[in-house]
Protein backbone atom coordinates (compact mmCIF):
# COMPACT_ATOMS: atom_id res chain seq x y z
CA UNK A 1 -11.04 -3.83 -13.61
CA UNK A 2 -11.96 -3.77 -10.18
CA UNK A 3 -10.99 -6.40 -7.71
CA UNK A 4 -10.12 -10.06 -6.99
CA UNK A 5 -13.66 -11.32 -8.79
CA UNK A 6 -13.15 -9.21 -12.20
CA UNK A 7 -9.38 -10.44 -12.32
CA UNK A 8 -10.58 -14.32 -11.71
CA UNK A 9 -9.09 -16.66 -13.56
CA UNK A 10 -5.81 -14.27 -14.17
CA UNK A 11 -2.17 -14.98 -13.36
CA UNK A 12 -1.30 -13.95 -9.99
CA UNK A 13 0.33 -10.48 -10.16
CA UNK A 14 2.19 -11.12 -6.23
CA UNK A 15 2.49 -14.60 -4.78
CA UNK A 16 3.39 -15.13 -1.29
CA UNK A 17 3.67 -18.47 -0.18
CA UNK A 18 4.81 -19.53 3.51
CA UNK A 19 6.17 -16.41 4.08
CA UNK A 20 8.01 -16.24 7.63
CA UNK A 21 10.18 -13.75 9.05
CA UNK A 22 12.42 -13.58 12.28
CA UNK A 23 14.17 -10.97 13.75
CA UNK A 24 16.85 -12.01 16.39
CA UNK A 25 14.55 -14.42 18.85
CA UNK A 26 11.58 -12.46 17.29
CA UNK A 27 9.04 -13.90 14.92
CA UNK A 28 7.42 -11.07 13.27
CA UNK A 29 4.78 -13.35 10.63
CA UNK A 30 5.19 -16.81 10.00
CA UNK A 31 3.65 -19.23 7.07
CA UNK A 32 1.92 -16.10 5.46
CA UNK A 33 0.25 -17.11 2.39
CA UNK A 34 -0.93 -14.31 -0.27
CA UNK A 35 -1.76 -14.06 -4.33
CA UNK A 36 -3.30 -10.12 -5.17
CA UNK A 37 -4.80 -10.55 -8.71
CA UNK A 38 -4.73 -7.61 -10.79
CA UNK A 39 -6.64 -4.61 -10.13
CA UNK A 40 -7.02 -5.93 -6.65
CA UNK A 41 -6.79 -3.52 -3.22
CA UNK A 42 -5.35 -5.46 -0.18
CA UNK A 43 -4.79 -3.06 2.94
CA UNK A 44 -2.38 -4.24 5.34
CA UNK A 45 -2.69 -3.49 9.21
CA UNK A 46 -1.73 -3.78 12.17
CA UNK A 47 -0.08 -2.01 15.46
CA UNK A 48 3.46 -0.76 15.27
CA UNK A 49 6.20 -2.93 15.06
CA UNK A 50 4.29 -5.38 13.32
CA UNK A 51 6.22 -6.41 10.43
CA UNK A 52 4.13 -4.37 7.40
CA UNK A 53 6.71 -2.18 5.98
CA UNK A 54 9.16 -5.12 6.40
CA UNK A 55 6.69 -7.03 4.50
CA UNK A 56 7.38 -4.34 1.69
CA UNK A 57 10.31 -4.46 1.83
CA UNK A 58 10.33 -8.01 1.27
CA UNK A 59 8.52 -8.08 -1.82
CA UNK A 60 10.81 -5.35 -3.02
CA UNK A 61 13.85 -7.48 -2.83
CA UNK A 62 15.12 -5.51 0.11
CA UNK A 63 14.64 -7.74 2.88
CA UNK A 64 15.60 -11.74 2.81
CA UNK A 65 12.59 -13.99 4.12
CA UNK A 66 13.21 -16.44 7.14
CA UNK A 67 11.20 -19.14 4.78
CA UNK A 68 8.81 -18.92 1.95
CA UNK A 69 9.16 -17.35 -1.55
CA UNK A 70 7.59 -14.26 -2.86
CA UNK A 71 6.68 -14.31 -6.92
CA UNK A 72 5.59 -11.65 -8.88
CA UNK A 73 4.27 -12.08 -12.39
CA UNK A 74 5.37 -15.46 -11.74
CA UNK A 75 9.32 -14.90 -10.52
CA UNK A 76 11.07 -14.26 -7.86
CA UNK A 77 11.11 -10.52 -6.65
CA UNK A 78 14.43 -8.77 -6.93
CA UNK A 79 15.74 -5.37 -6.38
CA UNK A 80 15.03 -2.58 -9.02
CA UNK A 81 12.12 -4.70 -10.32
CA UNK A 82 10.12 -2.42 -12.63
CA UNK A 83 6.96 -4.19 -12.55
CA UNK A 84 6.20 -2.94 -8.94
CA UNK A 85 5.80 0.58 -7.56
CA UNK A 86 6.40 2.12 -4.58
CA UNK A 87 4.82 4.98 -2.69
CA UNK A 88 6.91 5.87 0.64
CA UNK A 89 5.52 7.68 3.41
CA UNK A 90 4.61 11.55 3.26
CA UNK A 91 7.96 13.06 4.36
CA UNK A 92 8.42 16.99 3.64
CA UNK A 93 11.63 17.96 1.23
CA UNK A 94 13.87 20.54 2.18
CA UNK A 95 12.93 24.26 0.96
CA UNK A 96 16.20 24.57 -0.55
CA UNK A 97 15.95 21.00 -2.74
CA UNK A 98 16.95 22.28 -6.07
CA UNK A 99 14.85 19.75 -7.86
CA UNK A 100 12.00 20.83 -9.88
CA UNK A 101 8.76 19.03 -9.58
CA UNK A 102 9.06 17.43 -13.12
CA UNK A 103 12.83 16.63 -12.26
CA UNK A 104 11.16 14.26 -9.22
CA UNK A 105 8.77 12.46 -11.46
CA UNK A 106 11.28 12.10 -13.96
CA UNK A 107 13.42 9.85 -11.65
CA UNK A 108 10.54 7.29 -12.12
CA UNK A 109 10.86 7.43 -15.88
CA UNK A 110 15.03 7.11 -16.04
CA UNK A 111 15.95 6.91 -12.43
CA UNK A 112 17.02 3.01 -13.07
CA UNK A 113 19.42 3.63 -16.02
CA UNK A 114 22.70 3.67 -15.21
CA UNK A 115 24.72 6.50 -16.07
CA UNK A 116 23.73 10.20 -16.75
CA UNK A 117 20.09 10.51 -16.63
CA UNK A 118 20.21 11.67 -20.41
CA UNK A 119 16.14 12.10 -21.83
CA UNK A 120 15.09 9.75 -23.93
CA UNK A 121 12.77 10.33 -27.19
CA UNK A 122 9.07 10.40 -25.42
CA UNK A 123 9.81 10.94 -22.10
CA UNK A 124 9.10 14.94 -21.35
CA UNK A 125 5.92 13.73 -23.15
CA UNK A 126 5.66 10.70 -20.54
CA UNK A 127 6.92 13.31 -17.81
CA UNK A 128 3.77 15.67 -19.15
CA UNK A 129 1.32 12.86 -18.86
CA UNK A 130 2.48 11.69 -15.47
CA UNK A 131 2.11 15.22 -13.96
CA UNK A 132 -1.31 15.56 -15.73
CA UNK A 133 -2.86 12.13 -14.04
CA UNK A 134 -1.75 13.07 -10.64
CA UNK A 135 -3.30 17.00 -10.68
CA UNK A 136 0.65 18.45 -10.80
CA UNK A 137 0.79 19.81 -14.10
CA UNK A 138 0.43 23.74 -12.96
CA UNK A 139 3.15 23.42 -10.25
CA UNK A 140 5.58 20.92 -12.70
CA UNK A 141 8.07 23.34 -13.12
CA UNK A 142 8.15 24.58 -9.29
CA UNK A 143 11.11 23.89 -6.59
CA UNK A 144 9.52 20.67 -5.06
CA UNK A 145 11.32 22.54 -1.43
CA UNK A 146 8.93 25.19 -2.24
CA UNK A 147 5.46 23.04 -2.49
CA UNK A 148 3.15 21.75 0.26
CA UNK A 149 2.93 17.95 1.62
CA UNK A 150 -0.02 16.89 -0.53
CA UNK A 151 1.60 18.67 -3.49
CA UNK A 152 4.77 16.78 -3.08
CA UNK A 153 2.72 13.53 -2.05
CA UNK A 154 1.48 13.62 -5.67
CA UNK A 155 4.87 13.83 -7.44
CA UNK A 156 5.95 10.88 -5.44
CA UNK A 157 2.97 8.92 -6.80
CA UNK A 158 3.39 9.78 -10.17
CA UNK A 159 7.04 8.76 -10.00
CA UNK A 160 5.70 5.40 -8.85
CA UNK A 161 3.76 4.68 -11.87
CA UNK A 162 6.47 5.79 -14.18
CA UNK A 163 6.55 2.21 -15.32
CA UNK A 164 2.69 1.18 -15.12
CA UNK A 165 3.39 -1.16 -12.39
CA UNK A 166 1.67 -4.23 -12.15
CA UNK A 167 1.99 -4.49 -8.22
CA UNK A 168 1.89 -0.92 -6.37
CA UNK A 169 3.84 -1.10 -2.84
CA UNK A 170 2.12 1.93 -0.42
CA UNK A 171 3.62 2.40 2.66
CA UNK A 172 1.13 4.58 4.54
CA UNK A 173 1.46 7.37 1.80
CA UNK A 174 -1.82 9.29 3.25
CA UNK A 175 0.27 9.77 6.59
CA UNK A 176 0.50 13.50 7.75
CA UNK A 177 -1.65 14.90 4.78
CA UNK A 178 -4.81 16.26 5.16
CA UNK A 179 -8.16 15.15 4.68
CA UNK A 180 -8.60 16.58 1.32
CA UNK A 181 -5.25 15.67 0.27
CA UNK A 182 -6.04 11.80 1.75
CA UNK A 183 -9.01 11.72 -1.07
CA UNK A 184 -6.69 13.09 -3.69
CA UNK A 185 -4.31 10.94 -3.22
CA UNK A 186 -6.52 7.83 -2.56
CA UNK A 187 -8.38 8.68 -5.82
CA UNK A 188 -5.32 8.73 -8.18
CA UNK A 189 -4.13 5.39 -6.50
CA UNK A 190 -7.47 3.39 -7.36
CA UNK A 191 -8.04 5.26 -10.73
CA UNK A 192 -4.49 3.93 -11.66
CA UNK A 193 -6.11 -0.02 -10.48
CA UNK A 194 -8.93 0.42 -12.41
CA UNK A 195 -7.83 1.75 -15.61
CA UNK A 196 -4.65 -0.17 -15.81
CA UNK A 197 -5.46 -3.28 -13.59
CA UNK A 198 -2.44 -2.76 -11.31
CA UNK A 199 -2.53 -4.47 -8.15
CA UNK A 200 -2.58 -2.39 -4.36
CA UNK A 201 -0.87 -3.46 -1.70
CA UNK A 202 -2.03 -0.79 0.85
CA UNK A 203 -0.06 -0.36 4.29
CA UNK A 204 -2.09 2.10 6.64
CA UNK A 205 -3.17 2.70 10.10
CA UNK A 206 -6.53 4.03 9.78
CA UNK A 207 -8.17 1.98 7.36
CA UNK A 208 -11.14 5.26 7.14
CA UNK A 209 -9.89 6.65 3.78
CA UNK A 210 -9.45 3.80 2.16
CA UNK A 211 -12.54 1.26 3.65
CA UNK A 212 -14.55 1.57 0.02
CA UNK A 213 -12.02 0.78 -2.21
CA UNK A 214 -10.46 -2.46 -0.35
CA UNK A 215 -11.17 -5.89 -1.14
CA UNK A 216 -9.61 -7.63 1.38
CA UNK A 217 -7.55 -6.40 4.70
CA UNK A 218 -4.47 -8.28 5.99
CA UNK A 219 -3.97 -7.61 9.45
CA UNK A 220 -0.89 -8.69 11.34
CA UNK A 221 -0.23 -8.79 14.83
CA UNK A 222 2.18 -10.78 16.97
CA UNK A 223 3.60 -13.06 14.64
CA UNK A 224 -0.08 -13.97 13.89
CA UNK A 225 -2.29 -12.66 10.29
CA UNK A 226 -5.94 -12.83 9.26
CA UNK A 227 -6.83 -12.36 5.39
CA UNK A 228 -10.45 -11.92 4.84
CA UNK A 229 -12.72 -9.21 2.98
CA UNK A 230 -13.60 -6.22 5.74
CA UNK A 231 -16.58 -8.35 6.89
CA UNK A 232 -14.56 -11.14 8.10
CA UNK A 233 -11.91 -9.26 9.42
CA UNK A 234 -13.35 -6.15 11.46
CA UNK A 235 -15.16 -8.06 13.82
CA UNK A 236 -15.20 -7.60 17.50
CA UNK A 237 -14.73 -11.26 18.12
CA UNK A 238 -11.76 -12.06 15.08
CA UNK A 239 -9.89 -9.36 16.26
CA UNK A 240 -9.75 -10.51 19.96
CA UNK A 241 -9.14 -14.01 19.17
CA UNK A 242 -5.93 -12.41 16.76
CA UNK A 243 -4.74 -10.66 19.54
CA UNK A 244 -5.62 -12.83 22.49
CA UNK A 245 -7.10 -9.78 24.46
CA UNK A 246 -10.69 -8.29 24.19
CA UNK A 247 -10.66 -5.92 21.39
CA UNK A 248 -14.03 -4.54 20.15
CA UNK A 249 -15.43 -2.81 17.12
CA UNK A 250 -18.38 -0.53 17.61
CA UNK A 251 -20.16 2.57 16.36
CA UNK A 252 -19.69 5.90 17.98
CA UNK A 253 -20.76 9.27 16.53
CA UNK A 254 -21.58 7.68 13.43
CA UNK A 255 -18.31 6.19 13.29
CA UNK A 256 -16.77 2.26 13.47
CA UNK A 257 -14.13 2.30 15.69
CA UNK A 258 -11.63 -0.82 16.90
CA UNK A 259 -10.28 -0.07 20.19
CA UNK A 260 -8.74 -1.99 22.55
CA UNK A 261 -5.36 -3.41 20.12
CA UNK A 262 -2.35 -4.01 22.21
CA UNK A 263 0.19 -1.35 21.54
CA UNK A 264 -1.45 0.21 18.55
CA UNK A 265 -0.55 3.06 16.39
CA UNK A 266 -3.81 4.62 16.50
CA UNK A 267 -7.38 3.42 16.31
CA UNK A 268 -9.00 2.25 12.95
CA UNK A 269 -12.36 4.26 12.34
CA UNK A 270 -14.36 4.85 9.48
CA UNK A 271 -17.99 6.67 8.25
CA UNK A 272 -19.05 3.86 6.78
CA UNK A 273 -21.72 1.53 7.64
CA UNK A 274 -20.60 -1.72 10.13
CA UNK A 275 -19.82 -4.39 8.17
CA UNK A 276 -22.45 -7.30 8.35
CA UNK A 277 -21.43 -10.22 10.34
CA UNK A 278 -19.78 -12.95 8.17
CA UNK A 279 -17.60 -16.02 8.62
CA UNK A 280 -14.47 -15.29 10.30
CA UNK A 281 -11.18 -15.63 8.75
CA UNK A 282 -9.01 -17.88 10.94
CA UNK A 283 -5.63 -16.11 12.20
CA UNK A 284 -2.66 -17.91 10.50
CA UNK A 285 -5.15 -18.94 7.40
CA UNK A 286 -5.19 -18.42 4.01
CA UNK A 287 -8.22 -16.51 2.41
């Protein structure tokens, strides 16, 4: 399964529905509408301080909306929910973390029992297979301290699909690895949608690794959103009407590049091709 139009038809896996959020006197999105069917890759962007990991946190029960609901499956989100996965930000571990690889993937398996984390029947199998599907089965057995930033990236993944998530959370997990660890990591991500049908949700600031694979982009910016497919939404003349400045999208060295956003993390480029001109998504819309 592969995206919104295989899945059509199909229960919503995420629902968001009038979504607003304030912070102090600060609106950060307001009347943000969303459904992700399953096996369907949504990237979210946007310039810092935008609201996007908020908006994960959010649908992982961590955050309390201003207004709106958010459903997954059909009910409410709560904390601990094991029908959504969640891939944090590359951040190295300490050398000295006594914790073996498998012992880090294995929080994804048991992590949510209470009490002593005692195996189950099946899980060093479930451990096994985990550590196979993300590449990590050589080092499994390794310090995670001791391994590099991709290596550790991976563990973190497979941890996240302990459960076969319906709805996987990423908060720009491709941050600080390299470019061949960006493709690994990408690569086990949409395998996992396409196999299993599981649902992205895709935070990142350079959509570039990720461009092929997405099916629509949600970009947020000053309390404002667009939801369209990449050809609505990279545009030269949606952008500047979402940010109420002159942005502008354009090849250079072979490359699309948006620059002009506001306050930005970093520019969005990719190698791909410049999306053909379609109908613009209208900021504040639905899809």
């Amino acid at each position: 399964m592969s995206g919104a139009a295989a899945a059509a038809g199909v229960q919503p896996v995420l629902t968001i529905d009038g979504a607003s959020l304030t912070r102090g006197r600060r609106e950060l999105w307001s009347r943000l509408d969303l459904e992700m069917r399953p096996g369907e890759f949504v990237a979210v962007l946007g310039p810092s301080g935008s609201g996007k990991t908020t908006l994960l946190r959010s649908i992982l029960g961590l955050q309390r909306l201003s207004a709106g609901g958010i459903r997954v499956a059909g009910t409410s989100v709560r904390r601990g929910d094991p029908r959504i996965g969640y891939i944090p930000q590359q951040r190295p571990l300490p050398p000295d973390t006594s914790l073996r690889a498998r012992d880090l993937v294995a929080l994804g398996v048991h992590g949510t029992r209470f009490g002593l984390p005692i195996p189950r029947r099946g899980d060093r199998a479930r451990v096994d297979a985990l550590l196979e599907g993300v590449g990590a089965a050589h080092y499994g057995d390794r310090p995670v301290g001791l391994l590099s930033g991709g290596e550790q990236q991976r563990l973190r993944v497979g941890q996240a699909l302990a459960d076969r998530p319906a709805l996987l959370l990423c908060d720009e997990p491709l941050s600080n690895l390299d470019l061949a660890n960006q493709r690994a990591v990408t690569d086990i991500i949409d395998r996992e949608r396409r196999e299993h049908g599981t649902a992205v949700l895709f935070v990142t600031h350079d959509i570039n690794p990720i461009l092929d694979r997405v099916d629509r982009i949600l970009y947020i910016a000053g309390g404002r959103f667009l939801l369209g497919t990449p050809e609505e939404v990279l545009q030269t003349h949606v952008l500047s009407r979402l940010y109420g400045t002159p942005v502008f999208v354009f090849r250079a060295g072979g490359r699309l590049v948006v620059v002009g956003v506001p306050d930005a993390e970093t520019h969005h480029e990719t190698d791909e091709e410049p999306p053909a001109m379609g109908p613009s998504a209208a900021p504040g819309g639905r899809a």
